[in-house]
Protein backbone atom coordinates (compact mmCIF):
# COMPACT_ATOMS: atom_id res chain seq x y z
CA UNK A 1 -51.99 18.71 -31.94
CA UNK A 2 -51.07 16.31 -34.96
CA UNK A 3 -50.82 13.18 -35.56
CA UNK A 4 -47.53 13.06 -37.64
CA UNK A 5 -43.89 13.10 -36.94
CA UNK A 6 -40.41 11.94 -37.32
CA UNK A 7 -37.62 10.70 -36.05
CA UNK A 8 -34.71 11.56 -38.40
CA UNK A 9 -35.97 10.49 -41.69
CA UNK A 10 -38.84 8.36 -40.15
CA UNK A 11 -42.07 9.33 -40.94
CA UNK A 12 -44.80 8.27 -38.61
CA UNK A 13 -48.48 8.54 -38.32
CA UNK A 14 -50.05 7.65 -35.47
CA UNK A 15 -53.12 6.61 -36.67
CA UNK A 16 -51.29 3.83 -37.89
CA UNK A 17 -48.94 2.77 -35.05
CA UNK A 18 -48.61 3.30 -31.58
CA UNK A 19 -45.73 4.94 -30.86
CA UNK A 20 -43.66 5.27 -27.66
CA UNK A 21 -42.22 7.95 -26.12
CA UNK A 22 -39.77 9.74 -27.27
CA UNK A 23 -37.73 12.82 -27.37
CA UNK A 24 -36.66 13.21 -30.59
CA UNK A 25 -39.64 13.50 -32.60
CA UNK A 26 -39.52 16.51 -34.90
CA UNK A 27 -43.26 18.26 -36.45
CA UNK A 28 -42.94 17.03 -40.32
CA UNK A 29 -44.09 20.79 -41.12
CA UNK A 30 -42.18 22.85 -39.16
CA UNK A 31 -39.38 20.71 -38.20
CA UNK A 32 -39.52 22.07 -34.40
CA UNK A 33 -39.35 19.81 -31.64
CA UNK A 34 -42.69 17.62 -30.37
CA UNK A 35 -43.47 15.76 -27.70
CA UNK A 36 -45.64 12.46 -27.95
CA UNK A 37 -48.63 12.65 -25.50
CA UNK A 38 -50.78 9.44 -24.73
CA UNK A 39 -54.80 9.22 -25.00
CA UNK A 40 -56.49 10.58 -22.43
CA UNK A 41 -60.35 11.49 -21.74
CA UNK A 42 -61.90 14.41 -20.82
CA UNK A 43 -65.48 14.14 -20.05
CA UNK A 44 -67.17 12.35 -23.00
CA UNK A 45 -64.54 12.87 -25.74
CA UNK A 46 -61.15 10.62 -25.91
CA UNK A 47 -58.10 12.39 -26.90
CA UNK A 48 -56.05 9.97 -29.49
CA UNK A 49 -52.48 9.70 -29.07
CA UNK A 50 -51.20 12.53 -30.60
CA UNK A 51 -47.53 14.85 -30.27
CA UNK A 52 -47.84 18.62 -29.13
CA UNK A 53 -45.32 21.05 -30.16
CA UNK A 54 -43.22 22.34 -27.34
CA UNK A 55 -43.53 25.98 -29.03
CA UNK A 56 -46.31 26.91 -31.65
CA UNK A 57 -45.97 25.79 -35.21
CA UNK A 58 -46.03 28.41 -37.77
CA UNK A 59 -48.58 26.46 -39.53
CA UNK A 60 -51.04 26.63 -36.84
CA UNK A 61 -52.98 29.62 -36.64
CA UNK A 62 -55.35 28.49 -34.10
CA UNK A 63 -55.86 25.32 -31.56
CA UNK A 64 -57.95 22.44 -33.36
CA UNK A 65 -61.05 21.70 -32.29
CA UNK A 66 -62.51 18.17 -31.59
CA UNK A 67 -64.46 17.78 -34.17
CA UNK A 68 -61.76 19.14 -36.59
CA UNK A 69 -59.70 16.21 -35.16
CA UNK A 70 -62.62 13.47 -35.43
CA UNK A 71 -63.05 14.34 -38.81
CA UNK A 72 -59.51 13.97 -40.14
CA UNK A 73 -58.98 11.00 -38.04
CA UNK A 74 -62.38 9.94 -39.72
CA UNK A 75 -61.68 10.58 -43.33
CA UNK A 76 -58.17 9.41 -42.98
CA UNK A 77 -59.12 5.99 -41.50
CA UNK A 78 -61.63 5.81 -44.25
CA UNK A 79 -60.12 6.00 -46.94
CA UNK A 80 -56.70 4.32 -45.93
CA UNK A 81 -58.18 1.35 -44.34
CA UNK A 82 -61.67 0.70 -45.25
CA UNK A 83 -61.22 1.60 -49.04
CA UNK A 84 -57.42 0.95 -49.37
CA UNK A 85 -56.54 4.03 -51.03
CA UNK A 86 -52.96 6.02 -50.82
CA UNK A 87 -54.02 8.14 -48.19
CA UNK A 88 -51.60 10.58 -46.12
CA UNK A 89 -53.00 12.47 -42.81
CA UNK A 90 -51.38 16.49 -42.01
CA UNK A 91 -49.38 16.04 -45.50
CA UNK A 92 -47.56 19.46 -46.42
CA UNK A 93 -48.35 20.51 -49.79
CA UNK A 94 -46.49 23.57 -51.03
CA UNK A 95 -47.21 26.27 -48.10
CA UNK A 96 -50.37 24.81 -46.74
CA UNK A 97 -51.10 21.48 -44.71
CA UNK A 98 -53.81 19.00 -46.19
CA UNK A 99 -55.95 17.68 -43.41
CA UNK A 100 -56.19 14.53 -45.59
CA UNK A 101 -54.89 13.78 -48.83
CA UNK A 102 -56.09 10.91 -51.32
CA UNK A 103 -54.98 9.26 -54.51
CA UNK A 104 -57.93 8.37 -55.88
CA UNK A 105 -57.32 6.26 -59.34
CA UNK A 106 -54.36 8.94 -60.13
CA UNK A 107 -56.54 12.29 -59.19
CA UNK A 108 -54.86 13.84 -56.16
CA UNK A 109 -57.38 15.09 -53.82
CA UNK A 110 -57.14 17.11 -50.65
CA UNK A 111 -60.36 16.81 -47.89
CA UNK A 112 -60.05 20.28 -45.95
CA UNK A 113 -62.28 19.81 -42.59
CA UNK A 114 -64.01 23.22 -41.46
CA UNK A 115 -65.42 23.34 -38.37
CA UNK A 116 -64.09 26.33 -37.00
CA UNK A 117 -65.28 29.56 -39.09
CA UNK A 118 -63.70 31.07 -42.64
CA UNK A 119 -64.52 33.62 -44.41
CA UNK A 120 -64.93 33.39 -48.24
CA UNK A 121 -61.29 34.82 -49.32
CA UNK A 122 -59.71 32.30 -46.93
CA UNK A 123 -62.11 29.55 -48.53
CA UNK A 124 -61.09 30.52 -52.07
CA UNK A 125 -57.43 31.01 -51.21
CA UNK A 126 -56.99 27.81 -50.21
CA UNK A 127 -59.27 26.14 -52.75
CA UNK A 128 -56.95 27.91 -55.41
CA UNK A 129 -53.32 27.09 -53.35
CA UNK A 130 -54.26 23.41 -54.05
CA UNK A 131 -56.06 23.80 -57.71
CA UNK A 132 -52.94 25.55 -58.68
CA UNK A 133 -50.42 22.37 -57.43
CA UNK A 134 -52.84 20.50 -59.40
CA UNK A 135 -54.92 18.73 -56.33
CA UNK A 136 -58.74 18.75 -56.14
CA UNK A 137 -60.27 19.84 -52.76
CA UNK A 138 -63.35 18.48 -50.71
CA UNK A 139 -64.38 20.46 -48.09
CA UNK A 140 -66.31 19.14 -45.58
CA UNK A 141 -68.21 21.56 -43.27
CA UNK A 142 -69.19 20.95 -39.64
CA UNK A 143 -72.53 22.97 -39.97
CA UNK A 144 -73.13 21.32 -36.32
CA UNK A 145 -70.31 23.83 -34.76
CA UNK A 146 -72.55 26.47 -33.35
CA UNK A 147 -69.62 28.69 -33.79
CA UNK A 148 -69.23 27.63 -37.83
CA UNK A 149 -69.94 30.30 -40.46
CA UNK A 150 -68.63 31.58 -43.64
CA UNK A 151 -68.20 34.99 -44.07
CA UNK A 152 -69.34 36.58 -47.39
């Protein structure tokens, strides 16, 4: 599931806009084909809007959870429209994808939400990816997730 795509050159976020349907939106990561889906509930939790890939994306190496969604859709709303800051939601940067990135007063900062597990050399890894490209990284931990661990 994300919550970006475009149309040509057209970037958009649906967290923004609503967006209609469409068959020519294109996954701003992979550049394969996507196809906009409308909210919808399922018991107790409402799926947002969102585009599905017809065929996996190479940048997904697992399904997202919910809360993994709530809390980009959380931190991204936050900071973009409560505090006003440059904010950008599923924003490729280098060879990863930034749950949510942030301009905060020049400092580039990428929030990574975990709520599925990691294990230490995947935590680091990443950490470093971004430190290297010269962002700073927040991760935020769903310690709720019964599943959730870190592996050391």
């Amino acid at each position: 599931m994300t919550f970006v795509g475009k149309n040509g050159t057209q970037l958009i976020n649906l967290l923004d806009i609503p967006v209609f349907d469409n068959d020519n939106w294109r996954c701003n990561s992979c550049d394969e084909r996507l196809v906009y889906v409308d909210s919808y509930t399922v018991g107790d939790f409402i799926w947002r809007n969102h585009f599905r890939h017809y065929a996996q994306c190479k940048f997904e190496t697992e399904p997202e959870t919910q809360s993994h969604i709530a809390m980009k859709a959380f931190f991204y709303e936050y900071y973009k429209k409560r505090l006003g800051l440059e904010s950008d939601i599923e924003m490729r940067i280098g060879d990863r994808i930034a749950d949510v990135f942030v301009n905060f007063g020049g400092n580039k900062i990428v929030i990574e939400c975990q709520a599925s597990p990691i294990t230490k050399e995947e935590l680091v890894q990443r950490t470093n990816d971004y430190n290297q490209l010269g962002y700073y990284i927040l991760w935020v931990l769903n310690a709720d997730n019964r599943n959730f661990h870190i592996t050391f």
